[in-house]
Protein backbone atom coordinates (compact mmCIF):
# COMPACT_ATOMS: atom_id res chain seq x y z
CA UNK A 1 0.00 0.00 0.00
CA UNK A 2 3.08 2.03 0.66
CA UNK A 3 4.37 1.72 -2.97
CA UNK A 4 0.78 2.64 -4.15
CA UNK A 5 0.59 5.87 -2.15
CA UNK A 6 4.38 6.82 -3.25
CA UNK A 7 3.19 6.02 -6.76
CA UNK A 8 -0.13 8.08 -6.42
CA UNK A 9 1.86 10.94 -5.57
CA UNK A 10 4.22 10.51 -8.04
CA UNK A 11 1.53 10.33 -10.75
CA UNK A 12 -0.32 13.79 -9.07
CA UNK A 13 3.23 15.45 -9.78
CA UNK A 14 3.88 13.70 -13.04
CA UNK A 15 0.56 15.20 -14.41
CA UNK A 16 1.72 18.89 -13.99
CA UNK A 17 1.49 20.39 -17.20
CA UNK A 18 5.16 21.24 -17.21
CA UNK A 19 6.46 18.08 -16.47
CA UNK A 20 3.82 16.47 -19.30
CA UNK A 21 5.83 18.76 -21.50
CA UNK A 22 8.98 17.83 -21.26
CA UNK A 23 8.19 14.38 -20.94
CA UNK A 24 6.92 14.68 -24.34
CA UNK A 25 9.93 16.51 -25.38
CA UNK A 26 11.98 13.66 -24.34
CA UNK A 27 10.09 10.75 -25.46
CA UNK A 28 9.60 13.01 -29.13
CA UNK A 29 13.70 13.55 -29.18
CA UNK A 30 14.59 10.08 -28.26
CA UNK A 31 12.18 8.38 -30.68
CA UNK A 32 14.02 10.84 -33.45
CA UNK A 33 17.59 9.70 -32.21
CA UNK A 34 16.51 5.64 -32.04
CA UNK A 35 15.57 6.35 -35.52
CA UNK A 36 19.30 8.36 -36.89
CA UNK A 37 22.09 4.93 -37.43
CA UNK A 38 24.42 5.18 -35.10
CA UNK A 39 23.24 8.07 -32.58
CA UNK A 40 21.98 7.01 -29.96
CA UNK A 41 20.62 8.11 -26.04
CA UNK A 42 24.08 7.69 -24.23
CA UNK A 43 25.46 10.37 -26.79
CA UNK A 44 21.92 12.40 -27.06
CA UNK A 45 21.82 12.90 -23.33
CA UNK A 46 25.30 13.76 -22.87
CA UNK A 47 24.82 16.44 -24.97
CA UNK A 48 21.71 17.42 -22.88
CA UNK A 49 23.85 16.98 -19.43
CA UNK A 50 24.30 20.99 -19.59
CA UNK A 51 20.65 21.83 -18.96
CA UNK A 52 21.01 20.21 -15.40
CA UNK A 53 22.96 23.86 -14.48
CA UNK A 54 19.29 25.36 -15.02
CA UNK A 55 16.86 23.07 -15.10
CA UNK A 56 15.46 21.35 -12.18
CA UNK A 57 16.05 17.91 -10.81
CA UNK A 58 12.65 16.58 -12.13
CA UNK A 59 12.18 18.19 -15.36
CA UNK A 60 15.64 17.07 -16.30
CA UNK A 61 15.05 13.12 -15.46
CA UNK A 62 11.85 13.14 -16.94
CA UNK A 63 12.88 14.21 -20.25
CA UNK A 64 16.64 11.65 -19.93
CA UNK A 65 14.22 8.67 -19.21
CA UNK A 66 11.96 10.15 -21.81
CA UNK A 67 15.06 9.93 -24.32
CA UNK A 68 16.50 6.61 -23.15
CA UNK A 69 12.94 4.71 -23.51
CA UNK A 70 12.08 6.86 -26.95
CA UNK A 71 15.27 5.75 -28.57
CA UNK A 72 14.13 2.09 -27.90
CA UNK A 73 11.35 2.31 -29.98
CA UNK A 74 12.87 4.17 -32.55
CA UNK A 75 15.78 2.01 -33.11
CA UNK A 76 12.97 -1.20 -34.72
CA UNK A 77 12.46 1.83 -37.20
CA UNK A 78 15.81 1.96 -39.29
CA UNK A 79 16.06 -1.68 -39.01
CA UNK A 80 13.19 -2.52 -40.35
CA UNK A 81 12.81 -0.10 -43.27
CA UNK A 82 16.74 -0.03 -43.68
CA UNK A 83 18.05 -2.53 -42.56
CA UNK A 84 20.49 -0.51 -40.74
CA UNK A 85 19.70 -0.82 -36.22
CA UNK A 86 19.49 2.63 -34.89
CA UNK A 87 20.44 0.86 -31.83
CA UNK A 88 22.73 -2.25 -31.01
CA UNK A 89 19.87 -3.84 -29.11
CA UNK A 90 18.05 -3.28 -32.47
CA UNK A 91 20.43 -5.28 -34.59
CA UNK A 92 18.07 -8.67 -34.37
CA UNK A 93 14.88 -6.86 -35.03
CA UNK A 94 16.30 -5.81 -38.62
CA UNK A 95 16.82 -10.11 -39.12
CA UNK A 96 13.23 -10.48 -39.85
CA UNK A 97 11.54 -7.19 -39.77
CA UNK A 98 13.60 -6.19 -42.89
CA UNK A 99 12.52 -9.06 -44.75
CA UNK A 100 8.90 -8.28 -43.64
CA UNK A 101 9.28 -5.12 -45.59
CA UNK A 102 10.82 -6.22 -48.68
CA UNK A 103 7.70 -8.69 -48.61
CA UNK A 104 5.39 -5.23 -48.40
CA UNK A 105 4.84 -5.98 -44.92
CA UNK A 106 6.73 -3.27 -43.16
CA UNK A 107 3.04 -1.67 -41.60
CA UNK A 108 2.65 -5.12 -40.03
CA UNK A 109 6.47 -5.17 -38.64
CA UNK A 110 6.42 -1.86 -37.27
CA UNK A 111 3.23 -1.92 -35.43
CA UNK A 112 4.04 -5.06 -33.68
CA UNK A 113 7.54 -3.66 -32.93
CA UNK A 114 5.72 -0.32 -31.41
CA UNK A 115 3.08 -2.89 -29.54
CA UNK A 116 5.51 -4.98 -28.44
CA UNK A 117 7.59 -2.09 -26.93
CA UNK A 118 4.73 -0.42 -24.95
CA UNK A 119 3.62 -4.12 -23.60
CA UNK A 120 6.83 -4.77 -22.57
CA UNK A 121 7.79 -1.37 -21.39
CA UNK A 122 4.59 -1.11 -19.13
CA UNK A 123 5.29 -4.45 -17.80
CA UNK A 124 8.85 -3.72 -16.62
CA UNK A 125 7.73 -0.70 -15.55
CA UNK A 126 5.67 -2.17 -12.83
CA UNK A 127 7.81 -4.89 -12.54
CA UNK A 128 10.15 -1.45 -11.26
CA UNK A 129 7.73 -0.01 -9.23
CA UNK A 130 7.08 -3.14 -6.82
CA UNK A 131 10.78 -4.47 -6.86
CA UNK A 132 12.43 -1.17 -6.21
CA UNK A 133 11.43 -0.51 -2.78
CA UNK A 134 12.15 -4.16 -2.10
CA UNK A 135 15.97 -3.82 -3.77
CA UNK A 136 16.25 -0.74 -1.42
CA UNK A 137 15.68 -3.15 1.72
CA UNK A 138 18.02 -5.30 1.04
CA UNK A 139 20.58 -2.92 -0.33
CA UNK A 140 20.25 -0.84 3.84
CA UNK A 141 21.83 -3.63 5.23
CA UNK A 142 25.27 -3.22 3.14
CA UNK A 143 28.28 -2.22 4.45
CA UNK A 144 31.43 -0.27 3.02
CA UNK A 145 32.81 -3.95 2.50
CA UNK A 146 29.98 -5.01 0.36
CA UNK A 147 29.60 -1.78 -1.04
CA UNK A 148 33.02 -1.72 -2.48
CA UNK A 149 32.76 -5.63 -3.35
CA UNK A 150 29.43 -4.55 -5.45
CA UNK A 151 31.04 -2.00 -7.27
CA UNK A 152 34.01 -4.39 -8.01
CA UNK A 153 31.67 -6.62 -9.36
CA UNK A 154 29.93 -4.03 -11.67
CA UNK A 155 33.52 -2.93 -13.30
CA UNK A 156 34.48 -6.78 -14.05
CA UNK A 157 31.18 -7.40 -15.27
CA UNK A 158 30.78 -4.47 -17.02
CA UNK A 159 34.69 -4.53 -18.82
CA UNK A 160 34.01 -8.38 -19.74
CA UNK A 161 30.28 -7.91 -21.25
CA UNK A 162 30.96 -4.56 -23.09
CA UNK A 163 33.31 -4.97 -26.14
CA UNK A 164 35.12 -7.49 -27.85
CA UNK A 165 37.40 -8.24 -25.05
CA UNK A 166 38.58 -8.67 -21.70
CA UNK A 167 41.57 -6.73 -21.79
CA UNK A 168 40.25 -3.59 -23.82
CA UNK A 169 37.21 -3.31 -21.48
CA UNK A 170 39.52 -3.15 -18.70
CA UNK A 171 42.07 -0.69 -20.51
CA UNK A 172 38.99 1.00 -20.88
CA UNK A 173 37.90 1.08 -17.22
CA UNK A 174 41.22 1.53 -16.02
CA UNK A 175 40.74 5.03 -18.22
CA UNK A 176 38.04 5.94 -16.24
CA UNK A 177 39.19 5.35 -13.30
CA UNK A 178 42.34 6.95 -13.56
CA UNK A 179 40.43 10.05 -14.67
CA UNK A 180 38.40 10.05 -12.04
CA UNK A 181 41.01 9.98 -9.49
CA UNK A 182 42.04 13.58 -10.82
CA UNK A 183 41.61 16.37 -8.29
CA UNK A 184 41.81 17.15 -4.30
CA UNK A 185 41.76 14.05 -2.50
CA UNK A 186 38.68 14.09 -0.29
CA UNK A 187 40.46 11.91 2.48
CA UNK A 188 43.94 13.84 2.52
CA UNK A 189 43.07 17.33 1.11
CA UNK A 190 46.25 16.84 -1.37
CA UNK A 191 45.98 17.37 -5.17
CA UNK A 192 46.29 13.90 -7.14
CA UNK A 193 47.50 14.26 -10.99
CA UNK A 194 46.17 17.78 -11.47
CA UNK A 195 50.15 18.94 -13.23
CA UNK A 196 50.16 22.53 -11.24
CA UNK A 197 46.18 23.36 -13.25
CA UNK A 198 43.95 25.37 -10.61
CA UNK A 199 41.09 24.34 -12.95
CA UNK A 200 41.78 20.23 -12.44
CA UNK A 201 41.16 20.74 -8.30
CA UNK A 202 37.87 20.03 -8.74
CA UNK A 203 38.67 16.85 -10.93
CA UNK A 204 37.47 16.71 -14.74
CA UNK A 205 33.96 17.36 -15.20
CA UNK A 206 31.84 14.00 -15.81
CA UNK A 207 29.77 15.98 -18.18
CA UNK A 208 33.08 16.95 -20.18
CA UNK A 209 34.25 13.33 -20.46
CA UNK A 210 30.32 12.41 -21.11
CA UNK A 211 30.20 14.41 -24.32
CA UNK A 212 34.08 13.91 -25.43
CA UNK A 213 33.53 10.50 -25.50
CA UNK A 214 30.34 9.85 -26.53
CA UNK A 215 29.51 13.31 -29.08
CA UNK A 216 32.85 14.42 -30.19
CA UNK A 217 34.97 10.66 -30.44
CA UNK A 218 31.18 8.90 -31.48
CA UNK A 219 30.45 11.95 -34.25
CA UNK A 220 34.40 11.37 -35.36
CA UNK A 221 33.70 8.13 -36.14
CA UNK A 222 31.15 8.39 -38.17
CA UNK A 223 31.64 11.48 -39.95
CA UNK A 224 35.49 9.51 -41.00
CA UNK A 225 34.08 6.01 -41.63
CA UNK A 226 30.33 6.31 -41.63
CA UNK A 227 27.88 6.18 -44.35
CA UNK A 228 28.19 9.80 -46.25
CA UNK A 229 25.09 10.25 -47.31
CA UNK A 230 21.30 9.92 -46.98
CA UNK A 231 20.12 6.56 -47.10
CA UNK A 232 17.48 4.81 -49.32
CA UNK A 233 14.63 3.75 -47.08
CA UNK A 234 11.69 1.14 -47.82
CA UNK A 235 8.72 2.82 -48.52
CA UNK A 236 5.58 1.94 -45.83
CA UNK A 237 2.58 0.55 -47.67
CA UNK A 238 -0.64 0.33 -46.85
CA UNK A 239 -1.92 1.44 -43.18
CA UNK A 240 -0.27 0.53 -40.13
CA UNK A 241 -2.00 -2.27 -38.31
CA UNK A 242 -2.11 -6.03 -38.22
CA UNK A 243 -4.33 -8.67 -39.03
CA UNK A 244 -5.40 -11.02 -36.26
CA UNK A 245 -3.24 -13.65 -37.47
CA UNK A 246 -0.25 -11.31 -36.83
CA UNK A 247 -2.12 -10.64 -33.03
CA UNK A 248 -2.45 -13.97 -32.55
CA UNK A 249 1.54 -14.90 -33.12
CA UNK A 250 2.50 -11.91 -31.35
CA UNK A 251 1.15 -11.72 -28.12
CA UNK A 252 3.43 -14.50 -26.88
CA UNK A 253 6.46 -13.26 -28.29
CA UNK A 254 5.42 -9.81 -26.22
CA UNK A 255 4.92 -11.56 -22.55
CA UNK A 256 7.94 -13.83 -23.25
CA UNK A 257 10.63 -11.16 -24.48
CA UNK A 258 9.29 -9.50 -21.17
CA UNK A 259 9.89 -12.38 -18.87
CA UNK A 260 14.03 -12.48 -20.73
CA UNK A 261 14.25 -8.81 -20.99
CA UNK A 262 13.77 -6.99 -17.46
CA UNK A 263 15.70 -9.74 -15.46
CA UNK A 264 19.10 -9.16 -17.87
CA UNK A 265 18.48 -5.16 -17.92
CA UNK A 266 18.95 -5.45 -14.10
CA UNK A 267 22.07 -7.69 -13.72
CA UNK A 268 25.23 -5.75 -13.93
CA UNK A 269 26.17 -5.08 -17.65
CA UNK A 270 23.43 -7.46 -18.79
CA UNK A 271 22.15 -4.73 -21.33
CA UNK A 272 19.60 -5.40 -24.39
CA UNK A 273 21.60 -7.03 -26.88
CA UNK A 274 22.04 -10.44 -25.35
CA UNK A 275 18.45 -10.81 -24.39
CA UNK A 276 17.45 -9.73 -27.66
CA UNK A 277 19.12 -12.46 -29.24
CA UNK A 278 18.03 -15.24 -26.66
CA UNK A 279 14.71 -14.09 -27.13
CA UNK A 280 14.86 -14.78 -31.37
CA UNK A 281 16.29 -17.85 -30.28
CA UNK A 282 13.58 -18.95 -27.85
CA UNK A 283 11.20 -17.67 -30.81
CA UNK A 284 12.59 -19.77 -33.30
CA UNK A 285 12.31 -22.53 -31.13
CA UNK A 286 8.66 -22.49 -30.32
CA UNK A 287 7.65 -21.04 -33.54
CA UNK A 288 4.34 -22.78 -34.95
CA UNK A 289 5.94 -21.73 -38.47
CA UNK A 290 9.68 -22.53 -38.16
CA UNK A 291 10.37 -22.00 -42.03
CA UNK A 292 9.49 -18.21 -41.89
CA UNK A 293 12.37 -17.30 -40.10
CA UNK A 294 14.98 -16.09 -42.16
CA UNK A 295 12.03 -15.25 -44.23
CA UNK A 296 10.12 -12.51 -42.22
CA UNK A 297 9.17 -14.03 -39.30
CA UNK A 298 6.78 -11.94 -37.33
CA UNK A 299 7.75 -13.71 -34.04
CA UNK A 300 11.42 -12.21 -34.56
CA UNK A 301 10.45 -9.31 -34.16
CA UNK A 302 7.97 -9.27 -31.91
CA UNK A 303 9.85 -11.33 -29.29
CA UNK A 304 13.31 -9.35 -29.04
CA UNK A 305 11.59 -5.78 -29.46
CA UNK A 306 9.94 -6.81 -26.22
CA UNK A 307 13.18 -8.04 -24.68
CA UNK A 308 14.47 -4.70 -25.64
CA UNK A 309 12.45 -2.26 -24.24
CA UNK A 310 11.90 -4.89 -20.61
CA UNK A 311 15.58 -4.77 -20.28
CA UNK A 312 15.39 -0.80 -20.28
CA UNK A 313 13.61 -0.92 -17.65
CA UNK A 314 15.16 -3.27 -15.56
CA UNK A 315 18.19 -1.29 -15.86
CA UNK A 316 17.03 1.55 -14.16
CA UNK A 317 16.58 -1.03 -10.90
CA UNK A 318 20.13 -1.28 -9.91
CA UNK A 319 20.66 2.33 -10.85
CA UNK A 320 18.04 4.00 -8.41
CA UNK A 321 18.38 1.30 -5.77
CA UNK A 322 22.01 0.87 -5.48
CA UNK A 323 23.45 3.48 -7.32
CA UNK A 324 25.04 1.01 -10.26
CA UNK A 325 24.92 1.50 -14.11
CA UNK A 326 24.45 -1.37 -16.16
CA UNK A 327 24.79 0.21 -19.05
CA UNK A 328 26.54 2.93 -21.39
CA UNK A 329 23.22 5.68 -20.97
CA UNK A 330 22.38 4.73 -16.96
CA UNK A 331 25.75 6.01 -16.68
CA UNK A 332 25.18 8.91 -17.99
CA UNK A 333 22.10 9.46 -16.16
CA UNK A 334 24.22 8.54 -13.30
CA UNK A 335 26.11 11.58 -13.65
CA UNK A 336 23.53 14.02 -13.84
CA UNK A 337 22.78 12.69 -10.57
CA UNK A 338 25.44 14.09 -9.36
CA UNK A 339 25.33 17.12 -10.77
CA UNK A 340 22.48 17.72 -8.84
CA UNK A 341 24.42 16.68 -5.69
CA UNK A 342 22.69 13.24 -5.28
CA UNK A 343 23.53 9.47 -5.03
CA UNK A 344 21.38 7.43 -6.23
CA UNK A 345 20.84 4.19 -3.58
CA UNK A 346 18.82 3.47 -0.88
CA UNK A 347 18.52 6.45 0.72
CA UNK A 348 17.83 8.28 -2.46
CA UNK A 349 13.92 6.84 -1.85
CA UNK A 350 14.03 8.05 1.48
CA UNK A 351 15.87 11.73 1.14
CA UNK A 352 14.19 12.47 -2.82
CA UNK A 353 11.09 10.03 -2.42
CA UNK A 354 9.38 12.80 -4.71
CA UNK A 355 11.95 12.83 -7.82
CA UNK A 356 12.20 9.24 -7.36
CA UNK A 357 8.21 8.47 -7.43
CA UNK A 358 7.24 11.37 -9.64
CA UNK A 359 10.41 9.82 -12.41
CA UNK A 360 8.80 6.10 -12.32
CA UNK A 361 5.14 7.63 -13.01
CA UNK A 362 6.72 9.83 -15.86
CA UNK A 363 7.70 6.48 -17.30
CA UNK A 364 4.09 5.50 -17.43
CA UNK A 365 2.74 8.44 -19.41
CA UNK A 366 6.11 8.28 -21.30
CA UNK A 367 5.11 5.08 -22.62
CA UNK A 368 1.64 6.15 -23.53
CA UNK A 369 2.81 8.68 -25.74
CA UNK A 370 5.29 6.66 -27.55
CA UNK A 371 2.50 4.47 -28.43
CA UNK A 372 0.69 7.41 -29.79
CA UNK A 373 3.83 8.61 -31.36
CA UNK A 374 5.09 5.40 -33.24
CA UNK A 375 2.06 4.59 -34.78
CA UNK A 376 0.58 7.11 -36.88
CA UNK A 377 4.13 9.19 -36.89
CA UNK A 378 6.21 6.40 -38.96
CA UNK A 379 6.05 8.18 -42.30
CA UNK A 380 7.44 11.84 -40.21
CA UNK A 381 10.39 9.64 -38.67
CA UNK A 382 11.48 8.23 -41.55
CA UNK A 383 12.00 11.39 -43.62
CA UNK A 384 14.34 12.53 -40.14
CA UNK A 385 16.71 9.92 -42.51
CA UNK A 386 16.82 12.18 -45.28
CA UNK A 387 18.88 14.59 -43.17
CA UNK A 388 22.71 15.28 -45.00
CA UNK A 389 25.00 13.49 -42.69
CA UNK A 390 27.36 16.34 -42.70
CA UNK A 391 24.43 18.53 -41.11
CA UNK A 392 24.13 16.43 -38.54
CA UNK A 393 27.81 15.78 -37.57
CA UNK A 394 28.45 19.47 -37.60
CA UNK A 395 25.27 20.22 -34.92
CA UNK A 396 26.39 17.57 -32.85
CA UNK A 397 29.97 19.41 -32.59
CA UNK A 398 28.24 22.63 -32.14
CA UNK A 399 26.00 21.78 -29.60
CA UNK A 400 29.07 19.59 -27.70
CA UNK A 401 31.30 22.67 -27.74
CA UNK A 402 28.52 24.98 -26.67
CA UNK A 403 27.66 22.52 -23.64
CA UNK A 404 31.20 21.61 -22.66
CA UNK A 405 32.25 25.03 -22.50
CA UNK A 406 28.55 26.38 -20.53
CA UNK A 407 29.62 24.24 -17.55
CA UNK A 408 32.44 26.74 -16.06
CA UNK A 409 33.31 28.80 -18.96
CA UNK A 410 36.81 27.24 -18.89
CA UNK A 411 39.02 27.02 -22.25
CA UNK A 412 40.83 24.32 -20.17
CA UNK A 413 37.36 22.15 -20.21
CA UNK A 414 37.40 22.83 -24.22
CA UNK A 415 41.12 21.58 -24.50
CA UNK A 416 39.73 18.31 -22.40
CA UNK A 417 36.85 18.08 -24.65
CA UNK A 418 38.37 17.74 -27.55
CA UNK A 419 41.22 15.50 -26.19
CA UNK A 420 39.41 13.25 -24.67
CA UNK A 421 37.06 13.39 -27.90
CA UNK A 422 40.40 12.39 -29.96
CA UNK A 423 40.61 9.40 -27.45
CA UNK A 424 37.30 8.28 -27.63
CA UNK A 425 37.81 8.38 -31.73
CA UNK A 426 40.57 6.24 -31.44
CA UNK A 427 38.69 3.76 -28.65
CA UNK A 428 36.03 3.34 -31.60
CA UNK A 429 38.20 3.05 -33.99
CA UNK A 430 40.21 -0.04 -32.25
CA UNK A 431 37.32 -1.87 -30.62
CA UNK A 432 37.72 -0.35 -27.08
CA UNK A 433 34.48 0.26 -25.84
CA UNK A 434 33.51 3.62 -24.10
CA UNK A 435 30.73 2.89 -21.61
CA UNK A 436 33.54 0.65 -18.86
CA UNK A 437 34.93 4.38 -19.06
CA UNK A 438 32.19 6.43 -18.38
CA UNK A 439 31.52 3.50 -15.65
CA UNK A 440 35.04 3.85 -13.93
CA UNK A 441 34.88 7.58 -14.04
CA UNK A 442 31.65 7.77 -12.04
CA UNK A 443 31.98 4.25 -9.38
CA UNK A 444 35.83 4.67 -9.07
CA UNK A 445 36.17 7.47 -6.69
CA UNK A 446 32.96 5.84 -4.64
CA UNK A 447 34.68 2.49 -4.72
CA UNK A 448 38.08 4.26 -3.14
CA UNK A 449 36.14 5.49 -0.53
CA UNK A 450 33.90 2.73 0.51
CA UNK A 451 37.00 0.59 0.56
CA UNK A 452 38.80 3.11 2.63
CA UNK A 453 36.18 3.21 4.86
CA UNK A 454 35.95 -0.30 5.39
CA UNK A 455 40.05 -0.33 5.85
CA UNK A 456 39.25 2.54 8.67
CA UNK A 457 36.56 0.55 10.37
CA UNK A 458 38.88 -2.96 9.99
CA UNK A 459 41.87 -0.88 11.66
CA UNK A 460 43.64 -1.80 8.28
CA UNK A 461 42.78 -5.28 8.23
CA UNK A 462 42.28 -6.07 4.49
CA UNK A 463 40.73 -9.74 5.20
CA UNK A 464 37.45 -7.77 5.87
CA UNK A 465 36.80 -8.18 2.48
CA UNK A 466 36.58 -11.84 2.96
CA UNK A 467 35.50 -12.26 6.47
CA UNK A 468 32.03 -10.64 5.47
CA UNK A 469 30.02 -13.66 4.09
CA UNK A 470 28.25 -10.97 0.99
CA UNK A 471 31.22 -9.27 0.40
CA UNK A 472 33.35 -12.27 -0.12
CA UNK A 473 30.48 -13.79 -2.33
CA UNK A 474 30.35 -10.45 -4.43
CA UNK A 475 34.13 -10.79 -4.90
CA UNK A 476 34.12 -14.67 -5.00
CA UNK A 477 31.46 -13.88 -8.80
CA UNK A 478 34.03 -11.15 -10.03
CA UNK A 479 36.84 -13.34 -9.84
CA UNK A 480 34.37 -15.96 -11.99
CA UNK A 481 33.43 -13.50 -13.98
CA UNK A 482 37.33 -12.25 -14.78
CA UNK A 483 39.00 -16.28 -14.83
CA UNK A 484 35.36 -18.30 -16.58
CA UNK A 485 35.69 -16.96 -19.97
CA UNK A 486 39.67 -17.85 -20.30
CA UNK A 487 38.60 -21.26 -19.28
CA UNK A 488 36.03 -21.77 -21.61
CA UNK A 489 38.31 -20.32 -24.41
CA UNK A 490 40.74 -23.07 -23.39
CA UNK A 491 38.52 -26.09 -23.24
């Protein structure tokens, strides 16, 4: 009855005609960026993180999770009419939906893909609302120890799921972290890597590295090896809507992408791609019509555009409960947070039980619009295609400079900007992947000092970290997680 209330007065705030506004803006922005190849809401929001110097707490989280869900659904639109995913978890959906609309059956693909998303999305929505409050429980009763254990966990998980190896996601967190050990240090008061710079004291701004890596080094990429011109997109025949055959092979798909998708969004670097694929496999499986797929398989998309859009919100479990991103855009999210001078965790529902409640019912209406938005909108997103690619890079450079250099009016933030941009150019370019970065950046300070504070409390003893039955457990699964896939290589 608790969560109901909480929830209640969440939705009474969520219905403010401001707040209805921008989470409109956000689901209409991130609907448009799901639908341009290769942008995506990590990059779209860093370029947004600015706007938390003047915008409220609420407005601004509204419109991010308005982004982050809208780019889900707009990702099934590029791979189904191009063939190209708008977003990584998209990548099955274009396996069968494109062949659905060389068949002339792209109305039929894209309206289970938008149905699909707003089952599944309401679904893990609620599955968020209930199991929240019970995460934050559970998650009072941790220590510094398990805290820092946790957080050890999430990098190891996170560098081993997140790019095409082992040793490049952990260069790549290793980044982070050294860049976030940049500035005063809290526990000593003495300046740590800062070369004699007044302006590093305060450490590099996350919002800085945010948009270097993901704007400036992901707009690099493209603009140098990307497609360099409009693409050719399947025209949409007929009206959008299925026949109750299609109904009748979807709904399944819908409640069983669910039931894979929310449970991997909330595991530490589970993301959306590798439910998306289980769930086409699953699909494949149980298919009353096993010869369609590879053919245009209605199932295939129905099934991991669920999975999709459930794992989005199952990631944003870990990151309000325990203050963990599981994923390149909760990170980011993560940090604007911060900006606002709060940790998410368990005490974030009992210090900010208003933001938290009145974000989770914006989610709701969020997903309500999208619906509205897909369906009868297809024909507007697609022509968002059409845009010159050169426009687009260019923008995205403007508005990244503009936003980087808003935060303290530094030319030293610029210079960091842009280098950190060339890095994150060059991370693309060689397979390093940018979101165990962001990820070390943001946890690796807060894992120094939980594990300091545990050392304090210990007297120095460093077998605390083993003498506490979750801790060692938490540790005990990262050293699986680092040593397993070398073993399986080898056998």
């Amino acid at each position: 009855m608790e969560t109901l209330a909480a929830l209640g007065s969440g939705f009474a705030l969520a219905l403010d005609p401001v707040n209805l506004m921008w989470a409109l803006g956000g689901v209409t922005i991130g609907t448009a960026v799901g639908v341009l190849p290769g942008l995506g809401p990590a990059l779209t929001i860093a370029l947004l993180l600015p706007i938390t110097y003047k915008v409220g707490a609420t407005a601004a989280f509204i419109l991010f999770a308005g982004i982050y869900y809208g780019a889900m659904f707009g990702g099934s639109t590029t791979s189904i009419l191009l063939n190209t995913p708008g977003e990584s978890a998209t990548i099955v959906t274009a396996l069968e939906g494109h062949r659905m609309a060389r068949q002339g059956r792209a109305s039929a693909a894209l309206a289970t893909a938008a149905v699909g998303s707003f089952v599944a999305g309401t679904i893990g929505i609620v599955l968020l609302t209930f199991l929240a409050p019970i995460v934050v429980e559970i998650a009072l009763a941790f220590g510094p120890a398990e805290y820092f254990a946790l957080m050890v966990l999430a990098f190891v998980t996170v560098s081993a799921v997140l790019g095409r190896s082992l040793a490049k996601g952990l260069a790549s967190l290793l980044f982070g972290i050294g860049l976030g050990l940049i500035g005063v240090d809290l526990q000593t008061g003495q300046a740590r890597f800062t070369f004699g710079l007044p302006e590093l004291l305060d450490g590099i701004n996350v919002v800085v590295v945010a948009v270097g890596l993901f704007a400036v080094g992901e707009t690099l990429y493209l603009a140098l090896h990307g497609a360099g011109r409009a693409a050719t997109v399947l025209p949409v025949g007929g009206r959008l809507g299925m026949t109750g055959e299609d109904w009748r092979r979807s709904w399944k798909p819908w409640l069983r992408g669910t039931a894979i998708g929310f449970p991997f969004g909330a595991l530490p670097a589970g993301g959306a791609e590798i439910p998306t694929f289980l769930s086409y496999a699953v699909e494949k499986r149980l298919a009353t019509k096993p010869e369609e797929f590879g053919r245009g398989a209605i199932e295939g998309v129905a099934g991991p555009e669920a999975a999709n859009n459930a794992s989005t919100a199952g990631v944003l479990v870990p990151m309000l409960t325990l203050g963990l991103p599981t994923s390149a855009t909760a990170a980011i999210i993560l940090s604007a947070f911060q900006s606002y001078g709060l940790n998410p965790g368990p005490l974030l529902f009992q210090n900010q039980p208003e933001l938290v409640w009145t974000l989770i019912a914006s989610l709701y209406i969020g997903n309500v619009m999208l619906l509205v938005l897909n369906l009868p909108l297809i024909g507007m997103w697609v022509r968002i295609l059409q845009i010159p690619p050169p426009w687009l890079y260019g923008g995205i450079l403007v508005f990244a400079t503009i936003g980087a250099y808003g935060v303290s009016r530094s030319v030293v933030d610029l210079v960091l900007l842009y280098a950190i941009g060339a890095v994150g150019y060059a991370m693309r370019r060689y397979g390093y992947p940018s979101a165990p970065a962001i990820i070390g950046l943001i946890l690796g300070p807060l894992a120094e000092q939980e594990m300091r504070r545990a050392l304090t409390i210990s007297q120095g003893d460093p077998a605390v970290f083993v003498t506490q039955p979750l801790a060692a457990a938490l540790l005990a699964l990262a050293a699986l997680a680092l040593i397993a896939p070398a073993l399986l290589r080898r056998r």
